[in-house]
Protein backbone atom coordinates (compact mmCIF):
# COMPACT_ATOMS: atom_id res chain seq x y z
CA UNK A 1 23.29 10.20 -9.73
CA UNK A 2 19.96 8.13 -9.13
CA UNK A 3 17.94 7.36 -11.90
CA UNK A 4 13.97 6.44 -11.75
CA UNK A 5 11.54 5.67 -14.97
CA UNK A 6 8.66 7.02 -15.84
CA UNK A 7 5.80 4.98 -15.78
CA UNK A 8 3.06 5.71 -19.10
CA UNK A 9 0.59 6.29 -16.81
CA UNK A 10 -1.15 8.47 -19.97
CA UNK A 11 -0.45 8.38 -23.86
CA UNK A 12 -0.07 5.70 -26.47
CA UNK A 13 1.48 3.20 -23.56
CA UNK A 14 -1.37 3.55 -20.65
CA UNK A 15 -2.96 0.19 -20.24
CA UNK A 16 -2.66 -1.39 -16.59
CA UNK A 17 -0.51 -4.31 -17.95
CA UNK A 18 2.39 -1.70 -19.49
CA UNK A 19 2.09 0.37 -16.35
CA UNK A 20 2.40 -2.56 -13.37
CA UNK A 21 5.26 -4.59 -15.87
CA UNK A 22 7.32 -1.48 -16.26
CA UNK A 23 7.14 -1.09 -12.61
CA UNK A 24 8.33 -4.18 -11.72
CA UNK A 25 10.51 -4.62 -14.77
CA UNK A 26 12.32 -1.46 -13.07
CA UNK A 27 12.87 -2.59 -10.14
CA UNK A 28 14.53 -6.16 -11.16
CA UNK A 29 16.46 -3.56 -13.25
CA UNK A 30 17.90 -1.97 -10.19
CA UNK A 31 16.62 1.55 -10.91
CA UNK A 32 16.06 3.81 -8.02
CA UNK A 33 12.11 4.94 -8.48
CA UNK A 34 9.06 5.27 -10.64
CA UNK A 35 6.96 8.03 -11.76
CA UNK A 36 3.70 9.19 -13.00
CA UNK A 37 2.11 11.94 -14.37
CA UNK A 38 -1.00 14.01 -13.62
CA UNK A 39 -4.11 14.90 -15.43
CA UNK A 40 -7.54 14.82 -14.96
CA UNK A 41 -9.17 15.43 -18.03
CA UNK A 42 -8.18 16.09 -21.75
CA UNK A 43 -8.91 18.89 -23.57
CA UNK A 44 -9.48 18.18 -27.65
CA UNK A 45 -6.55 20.61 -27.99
CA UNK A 46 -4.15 18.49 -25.86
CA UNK A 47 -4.96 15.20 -27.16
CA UNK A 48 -1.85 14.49 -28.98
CA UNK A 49 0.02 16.04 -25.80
CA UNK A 50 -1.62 13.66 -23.27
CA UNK A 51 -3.82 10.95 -25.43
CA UNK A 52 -7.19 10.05 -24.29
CA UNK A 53 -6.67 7.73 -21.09
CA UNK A 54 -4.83 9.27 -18.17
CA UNK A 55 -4.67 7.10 -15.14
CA UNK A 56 -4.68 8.65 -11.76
CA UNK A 57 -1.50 9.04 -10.32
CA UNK A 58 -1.84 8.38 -6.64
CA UNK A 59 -4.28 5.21 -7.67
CA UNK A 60 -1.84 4.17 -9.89
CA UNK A 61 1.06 4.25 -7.45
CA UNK A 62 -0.49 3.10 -4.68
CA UNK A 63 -1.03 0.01 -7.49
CA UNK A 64 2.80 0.05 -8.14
CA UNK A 65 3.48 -0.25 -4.25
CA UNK A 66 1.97 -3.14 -3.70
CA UNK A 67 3.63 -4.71 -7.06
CA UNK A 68 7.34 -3.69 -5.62
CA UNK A 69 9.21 -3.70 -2.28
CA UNK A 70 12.01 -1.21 -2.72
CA UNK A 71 11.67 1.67 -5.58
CA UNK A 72 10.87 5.52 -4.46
CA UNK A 73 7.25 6.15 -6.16
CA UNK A 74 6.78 9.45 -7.26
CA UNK A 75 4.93 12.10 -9.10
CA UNK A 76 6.17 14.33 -11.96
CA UNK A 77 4.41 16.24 -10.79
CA UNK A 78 1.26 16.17 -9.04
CA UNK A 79 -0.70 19.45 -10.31
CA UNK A 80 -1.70 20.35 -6.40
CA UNK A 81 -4.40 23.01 -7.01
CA UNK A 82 -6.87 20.14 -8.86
CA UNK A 83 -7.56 18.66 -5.22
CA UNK A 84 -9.03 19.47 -2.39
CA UNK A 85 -5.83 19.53 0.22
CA UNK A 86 -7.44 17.68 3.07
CA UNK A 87 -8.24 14.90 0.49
CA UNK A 88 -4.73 14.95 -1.11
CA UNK A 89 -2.85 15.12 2.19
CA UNK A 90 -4.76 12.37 3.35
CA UNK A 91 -4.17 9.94 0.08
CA UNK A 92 -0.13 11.03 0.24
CA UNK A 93 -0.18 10.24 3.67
CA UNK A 94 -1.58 6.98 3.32
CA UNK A 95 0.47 5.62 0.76
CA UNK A 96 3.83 6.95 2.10
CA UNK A 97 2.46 4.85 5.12
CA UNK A 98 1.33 1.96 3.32
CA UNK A 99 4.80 1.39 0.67
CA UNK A 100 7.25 2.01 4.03
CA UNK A 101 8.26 5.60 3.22
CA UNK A 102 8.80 5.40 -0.67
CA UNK A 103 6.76 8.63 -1.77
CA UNK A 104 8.68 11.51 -3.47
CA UNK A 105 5.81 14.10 -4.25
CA UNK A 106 6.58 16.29 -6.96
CA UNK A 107 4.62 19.10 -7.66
CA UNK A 108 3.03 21.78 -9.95
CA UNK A 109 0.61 24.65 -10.12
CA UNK A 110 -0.69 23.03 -13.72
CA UNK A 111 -0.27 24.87 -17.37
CA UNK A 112 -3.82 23.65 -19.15
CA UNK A 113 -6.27 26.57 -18.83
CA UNK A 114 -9.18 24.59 -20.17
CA UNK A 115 -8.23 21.77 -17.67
CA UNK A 116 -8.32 24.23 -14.86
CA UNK A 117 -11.86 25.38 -16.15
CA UNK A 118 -13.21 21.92 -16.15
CA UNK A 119 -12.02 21.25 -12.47
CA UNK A 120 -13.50 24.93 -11.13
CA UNK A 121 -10.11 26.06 -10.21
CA UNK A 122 -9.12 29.95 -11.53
CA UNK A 123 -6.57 29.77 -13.92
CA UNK A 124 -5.14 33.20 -12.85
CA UNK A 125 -5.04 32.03 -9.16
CA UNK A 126 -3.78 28.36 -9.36
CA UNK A 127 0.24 29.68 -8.14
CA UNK A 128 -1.36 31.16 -4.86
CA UNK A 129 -3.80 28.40 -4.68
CA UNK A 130 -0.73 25.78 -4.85
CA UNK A 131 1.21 27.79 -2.00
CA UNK A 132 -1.88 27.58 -0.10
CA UNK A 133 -2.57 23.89 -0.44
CA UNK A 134 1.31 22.88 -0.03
CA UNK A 135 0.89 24.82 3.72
CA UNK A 136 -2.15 23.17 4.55
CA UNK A 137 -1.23 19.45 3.84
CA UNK A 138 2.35 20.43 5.45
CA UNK A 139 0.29 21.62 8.56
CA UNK A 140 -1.91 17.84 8.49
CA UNK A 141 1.27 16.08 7.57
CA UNK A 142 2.95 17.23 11.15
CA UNK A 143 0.93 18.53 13.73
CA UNK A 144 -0.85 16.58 16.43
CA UNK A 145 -3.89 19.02 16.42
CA UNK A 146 -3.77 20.62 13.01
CA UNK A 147 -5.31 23.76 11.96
CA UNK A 148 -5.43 26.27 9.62
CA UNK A 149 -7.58 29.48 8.13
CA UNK A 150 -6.37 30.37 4.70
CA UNK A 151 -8.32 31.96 1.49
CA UNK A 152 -9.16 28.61 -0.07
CA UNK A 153 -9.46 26.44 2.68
CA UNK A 154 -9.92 26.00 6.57
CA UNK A 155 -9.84 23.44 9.36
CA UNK A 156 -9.52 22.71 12.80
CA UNK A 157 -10.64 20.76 15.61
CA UNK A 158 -9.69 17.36 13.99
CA UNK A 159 -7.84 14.84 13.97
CA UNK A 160 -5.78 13.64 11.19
CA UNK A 161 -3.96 9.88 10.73
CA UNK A 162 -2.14 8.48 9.37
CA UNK A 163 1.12 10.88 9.38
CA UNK A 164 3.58 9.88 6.47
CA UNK A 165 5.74 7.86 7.77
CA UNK A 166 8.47 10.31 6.01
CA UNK A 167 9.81 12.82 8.86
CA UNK A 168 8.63 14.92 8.75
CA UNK A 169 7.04 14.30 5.40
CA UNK A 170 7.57 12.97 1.78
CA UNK A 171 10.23 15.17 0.35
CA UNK A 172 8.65 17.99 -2.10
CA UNK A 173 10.23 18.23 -5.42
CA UNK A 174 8.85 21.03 -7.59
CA UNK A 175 8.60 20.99 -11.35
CA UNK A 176 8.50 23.72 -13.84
CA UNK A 177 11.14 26.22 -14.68
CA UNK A 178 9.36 29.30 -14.67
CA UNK A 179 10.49 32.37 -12.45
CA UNK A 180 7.04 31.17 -9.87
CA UNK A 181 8.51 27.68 -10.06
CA UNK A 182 12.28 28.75 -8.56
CA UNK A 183 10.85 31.21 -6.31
CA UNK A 184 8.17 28.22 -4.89
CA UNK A 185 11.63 25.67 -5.37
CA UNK A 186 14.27 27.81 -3.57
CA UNK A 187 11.19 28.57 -0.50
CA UNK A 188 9.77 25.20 0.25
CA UNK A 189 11.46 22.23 -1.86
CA UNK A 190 13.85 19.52 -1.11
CA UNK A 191 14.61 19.78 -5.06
CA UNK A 192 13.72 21.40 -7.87
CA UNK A 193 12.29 19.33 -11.25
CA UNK A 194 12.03 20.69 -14.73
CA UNK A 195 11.85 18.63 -17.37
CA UNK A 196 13.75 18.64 -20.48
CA UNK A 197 16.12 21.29 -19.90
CA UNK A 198 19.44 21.35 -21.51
CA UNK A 199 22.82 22.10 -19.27
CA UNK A 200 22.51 26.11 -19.50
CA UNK A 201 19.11 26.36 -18.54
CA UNK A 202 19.99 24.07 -15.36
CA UNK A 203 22.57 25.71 -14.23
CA UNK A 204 20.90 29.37 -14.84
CA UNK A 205 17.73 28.36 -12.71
CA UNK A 206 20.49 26.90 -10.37
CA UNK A 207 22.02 30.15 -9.82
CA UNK A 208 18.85 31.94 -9.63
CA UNK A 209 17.57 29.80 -6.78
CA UNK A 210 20.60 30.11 -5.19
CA UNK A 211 20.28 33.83 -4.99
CA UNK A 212 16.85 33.62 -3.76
CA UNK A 213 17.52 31.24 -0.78
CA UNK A 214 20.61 33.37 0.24
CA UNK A 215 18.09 36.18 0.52
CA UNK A 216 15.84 34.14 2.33
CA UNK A 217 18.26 33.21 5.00
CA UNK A 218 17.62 29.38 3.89
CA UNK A 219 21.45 27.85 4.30
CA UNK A 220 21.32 25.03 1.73
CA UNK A 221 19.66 24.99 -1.50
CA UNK A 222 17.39 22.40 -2.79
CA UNK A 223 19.15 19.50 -5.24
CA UNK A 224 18.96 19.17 -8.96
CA UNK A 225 16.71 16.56 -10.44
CA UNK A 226 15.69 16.42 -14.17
CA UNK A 227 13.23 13.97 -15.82
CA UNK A 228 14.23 13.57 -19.42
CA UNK A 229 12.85 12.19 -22.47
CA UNK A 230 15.68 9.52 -23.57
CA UNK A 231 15.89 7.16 -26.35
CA UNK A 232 19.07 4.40 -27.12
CA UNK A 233 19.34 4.42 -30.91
CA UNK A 234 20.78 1.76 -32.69
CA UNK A 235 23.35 2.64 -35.71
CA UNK A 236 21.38 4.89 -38.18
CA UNK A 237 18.34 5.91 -36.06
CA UNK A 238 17.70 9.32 -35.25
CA UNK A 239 15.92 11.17 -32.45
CA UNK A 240 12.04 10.94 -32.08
CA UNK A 241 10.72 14.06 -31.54
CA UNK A 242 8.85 14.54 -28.08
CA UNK A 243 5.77 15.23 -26.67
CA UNK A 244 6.88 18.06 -24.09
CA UNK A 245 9.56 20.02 -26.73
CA UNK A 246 13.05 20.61 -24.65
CA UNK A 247 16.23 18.55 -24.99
CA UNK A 248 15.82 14.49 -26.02
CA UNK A 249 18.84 12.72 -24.79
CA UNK A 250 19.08 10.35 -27.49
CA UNK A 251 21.92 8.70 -29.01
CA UNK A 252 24.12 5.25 -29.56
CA UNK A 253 25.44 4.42 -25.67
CA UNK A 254 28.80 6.30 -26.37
CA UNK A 255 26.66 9.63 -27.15
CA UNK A 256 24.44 8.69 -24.00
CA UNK A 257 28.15 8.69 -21.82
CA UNK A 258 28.34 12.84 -22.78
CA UNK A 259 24.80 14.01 -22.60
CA UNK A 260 24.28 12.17 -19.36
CA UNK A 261 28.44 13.69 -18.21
CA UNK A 262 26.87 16.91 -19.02
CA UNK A 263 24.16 16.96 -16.78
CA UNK A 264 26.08 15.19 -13.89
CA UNK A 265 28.33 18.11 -14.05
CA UNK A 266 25.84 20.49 -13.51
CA UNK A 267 25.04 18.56 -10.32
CA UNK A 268 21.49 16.75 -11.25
CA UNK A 269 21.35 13.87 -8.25
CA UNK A 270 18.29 12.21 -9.68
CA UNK A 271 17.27 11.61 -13.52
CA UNK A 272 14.05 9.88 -14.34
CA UNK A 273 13.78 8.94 -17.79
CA UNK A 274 10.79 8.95 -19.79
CA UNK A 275 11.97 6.15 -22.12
CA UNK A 276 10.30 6.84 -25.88
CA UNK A 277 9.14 3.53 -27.10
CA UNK A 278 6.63 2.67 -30.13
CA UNK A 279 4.92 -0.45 -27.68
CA UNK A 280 5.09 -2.35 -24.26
CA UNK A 281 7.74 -4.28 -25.80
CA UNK A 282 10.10 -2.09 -26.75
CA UNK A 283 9.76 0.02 -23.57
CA UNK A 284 11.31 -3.07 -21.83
CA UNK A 285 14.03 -3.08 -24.24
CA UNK A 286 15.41 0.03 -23.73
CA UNK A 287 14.56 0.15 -20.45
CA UNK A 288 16.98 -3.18 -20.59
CA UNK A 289 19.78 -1.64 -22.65
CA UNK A 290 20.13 1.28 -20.72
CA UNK A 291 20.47 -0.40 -17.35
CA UNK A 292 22.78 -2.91 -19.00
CA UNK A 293 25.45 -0.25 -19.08
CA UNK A 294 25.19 -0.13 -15.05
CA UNK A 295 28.08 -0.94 -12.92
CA UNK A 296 28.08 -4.45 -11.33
CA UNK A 297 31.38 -4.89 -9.96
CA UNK A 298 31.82 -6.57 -6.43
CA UNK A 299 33.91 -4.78 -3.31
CA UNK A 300 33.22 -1.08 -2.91
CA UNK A 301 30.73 -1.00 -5.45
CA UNK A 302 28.43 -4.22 -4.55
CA UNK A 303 25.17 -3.30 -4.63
CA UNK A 304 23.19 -4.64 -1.04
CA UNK A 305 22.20 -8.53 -1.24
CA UNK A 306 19.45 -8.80 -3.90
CA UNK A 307 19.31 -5.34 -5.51
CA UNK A 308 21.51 -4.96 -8.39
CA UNK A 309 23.23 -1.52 -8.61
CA UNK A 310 21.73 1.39 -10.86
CA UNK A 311 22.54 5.12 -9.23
CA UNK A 312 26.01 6.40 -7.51
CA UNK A 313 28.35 4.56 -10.45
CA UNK A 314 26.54 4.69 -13.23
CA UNK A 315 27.65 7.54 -14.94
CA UNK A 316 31.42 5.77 -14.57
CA UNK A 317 30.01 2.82 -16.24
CA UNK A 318 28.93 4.52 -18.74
CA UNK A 319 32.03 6.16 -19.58
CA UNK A 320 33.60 1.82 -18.79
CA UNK A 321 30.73 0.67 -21.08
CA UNK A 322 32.13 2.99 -24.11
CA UNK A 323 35.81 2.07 -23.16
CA UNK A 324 35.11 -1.55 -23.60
CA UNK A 325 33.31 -1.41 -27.16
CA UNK A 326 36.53 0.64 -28.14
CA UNK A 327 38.86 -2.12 -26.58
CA UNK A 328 39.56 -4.81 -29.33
CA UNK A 329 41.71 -7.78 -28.17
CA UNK A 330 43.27 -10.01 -29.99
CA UNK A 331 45.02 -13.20 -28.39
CA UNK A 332 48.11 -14.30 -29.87
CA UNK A 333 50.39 -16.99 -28.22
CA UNK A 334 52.00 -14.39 -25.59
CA UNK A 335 50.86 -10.97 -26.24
CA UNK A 336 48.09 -9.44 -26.91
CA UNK A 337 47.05 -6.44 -29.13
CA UNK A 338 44.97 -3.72 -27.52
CA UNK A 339 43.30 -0.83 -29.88
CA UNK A 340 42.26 2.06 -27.94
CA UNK A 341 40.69 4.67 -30.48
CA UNK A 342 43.22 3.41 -32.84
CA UNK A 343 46.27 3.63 -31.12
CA UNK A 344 48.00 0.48 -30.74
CA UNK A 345 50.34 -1.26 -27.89
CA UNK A 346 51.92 -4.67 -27.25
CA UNK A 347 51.47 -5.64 -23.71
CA UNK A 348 51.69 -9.07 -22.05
CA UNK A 349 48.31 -9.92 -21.12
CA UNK A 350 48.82 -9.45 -17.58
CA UNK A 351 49.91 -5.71 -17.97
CA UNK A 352 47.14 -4.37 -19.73
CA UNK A 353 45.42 -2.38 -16.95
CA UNK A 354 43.41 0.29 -18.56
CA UNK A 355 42.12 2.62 -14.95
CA UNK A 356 39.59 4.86 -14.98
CA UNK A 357 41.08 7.85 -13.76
CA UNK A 358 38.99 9.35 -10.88
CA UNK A 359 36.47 6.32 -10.75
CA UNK A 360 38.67 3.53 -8.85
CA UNK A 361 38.12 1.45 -12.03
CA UNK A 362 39.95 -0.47 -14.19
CA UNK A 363 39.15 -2.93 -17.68
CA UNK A 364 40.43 -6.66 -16.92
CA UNK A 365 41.48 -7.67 -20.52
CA UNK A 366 41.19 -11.21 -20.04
CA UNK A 367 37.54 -11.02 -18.65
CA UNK A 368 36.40 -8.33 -20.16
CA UNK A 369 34.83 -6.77 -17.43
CA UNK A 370 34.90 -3.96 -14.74
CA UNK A 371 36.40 -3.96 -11.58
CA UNK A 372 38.04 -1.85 -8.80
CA UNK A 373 41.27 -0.94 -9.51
CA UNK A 374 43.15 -1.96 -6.53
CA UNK A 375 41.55 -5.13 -6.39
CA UNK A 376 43.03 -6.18 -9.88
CA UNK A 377 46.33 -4.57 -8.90
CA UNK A 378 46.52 -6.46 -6.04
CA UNK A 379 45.59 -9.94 -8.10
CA UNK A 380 48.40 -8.91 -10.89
CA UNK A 381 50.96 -8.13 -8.42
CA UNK A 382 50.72 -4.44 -9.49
């Protein structure tokens, strides 16, 4: 599982400070991307959904690229019918070209009727006028002389560069988790991206677009990605309430290792996590804590030089994480005391070797720290 963070790119958070230090403050971190979100204007009635500023999302990632080197920048979601295609192909294209291939374009047909009304586009058509646009900017995206006559919009005789530098373009998640959504997920996406969505519903749309892509004839289905409101609570807190209704994963780290085991099991590849946070500050805290509890042991699971590990292991050091806060030692002159959810052993402080059964981990007592099994074995003689 990758994780990414959402970038508060609208709401209380949306100043350009917040926005370009959480990017950066991510990457340090070792997460694997950063998103935004997409609106163009704000109704009165969705003020307290959206707030008052809402910063562009292709602006404000092409901002973020040149701020990081190595993070995947993506929308959740881009609401496609707002643009003109040629326009929005073009701007994609560009900054896929200009970050070195980092662009992960999510992608929606947009819920606000009084938004839609604003921009001219027809509430009742905005699915078809989605399908339409997706076509087109696929049909700029990859052909040499590019054409195309549709209902809302026609071209030819052009040329059009930059390609993405993506082959044989950005990969297309699409949001939502209406019946439109998995249809438009299981025909044309690399991955479908709801938001919020608690185990059941994930693996029900699962199933469904499943059934439509073996009707299709399509051979593999497209991966599971969530983005999730998440908040680490201290002892004592409880669960803010969000913005976008759904399931919060919130909790103490130890209640973070099941929610999170849940939604691994149901086969989600890539989470991004809308961290909920009061201020600036306190977004970098628990952006912090959380990737604290990342796996940063050396052999198999070093991270390449200068980017510290946050995706593939991280569920496992989770599950290390709450292993070590319920490990107690205590030294005495030989042995050494170990309380494992209140059971209790006498080892010799070289024996204690606590593995991780199915990870290839293990707890080293006397550091306190994760690392690969057989490479502790092999140091202990074991």
């Amino acid at each position: 599982m990758n994780f990414g963070v959402w970038l508060p790119n609208c709401r209380h958070l949306a100043t350009p400070d917040i926005i370009r230090g959480a990017a950066v403050r991510a990457e340090q971190l070792g997460y694997d991307s950063v998103w935004v979100s997409d609106h163009v204007v704000v109704p009165h009635a969705n003020i307290v959904n959206f707030g008052e500023t809402v910063f562009d999302p292709l602006v404000t990632l092409a901002v973020v690229a040149g701020a990081t080197r190595r993070v995947r920048l993506g929308t959740t979601v881009l609401i496609v019918p707002y643009r003109n295609a040629v326009v929005t192909a073009k701007m994609i294209a560009s900054l896929d070209a200009l970050s070195g291939g980092r662009v992960v374009l999510g992608i929606g047909a947009g819920w606000v009727a009084a938004e839609s009304a604003a921009l001219g586009v027809p509430f009742a058509e905005r699915g078809a006028m989605t399908d339409e646009y997706l076509a087109a900017m696929q049909e700029l995206w990859t052909s040499r002389a590019p054409s195309f006559a549709g209902k809302y919009t026609r071209f030819g005789g052009l040329v059009f560069e930059p390609k993405p530098l993506q082959k044989p373009h950005p990969p297309i998640w699409v949001g939502g988790h209406s019946r439109a959504a998995l249809r438009r997920a299981a025909r044309l996406g690399a991955a479908w991206h709801p938001i919020n969505r608690p185990p059941a519903e994930l693996q029900a749309g699962q199933a469904e677009i499943a059934r439509l892509c073996q009707a299709s004839g399509r051979a593999t289905p497209p991966a599971l990605t969530l983005r999730n409101d998440l908040r680490v609570l201290r002892p004592g807190q409880s669960a803010p309430a969000s913005t976008h209704g759904g399931r919060v994963l919130a909790g103490e780290p130890a209640a973070l290792v099941e929610q999170i085991g849940e939604l691994a099991a149901c086969g989600v590849e890539h989470l991004v996590l809308e961290f909920l946070a009061a201020d600036g500050r306190e977004l970098d805290a628990q952006m912090a804590v959380f990737a604290e509890l990342r796996c940063t042991s050396p052999g198999p699971y070093a991270a390449p030089r200068g980017v510290e590990p946050m995706g593939t292991f991280f569920v496992e050091a989770l599950l290390a994480a709450a292993l070590l806060r319920a490990l107690s030692v205590v030294p005495t002159e030989r042995r050494r005391v170990v309380t494992i959810e209140g059971q209790v052993a006498e080892r010799d402080a070289a024996e204690v070797l606590i593995t991780l059964e199915g990870f290839g981990l293990a707890v080293d007592p006397v550091q306190r720290k994760l690392i690969p099994a057989l490479q502790y074995g092999a140091a202990n003689g074991h």
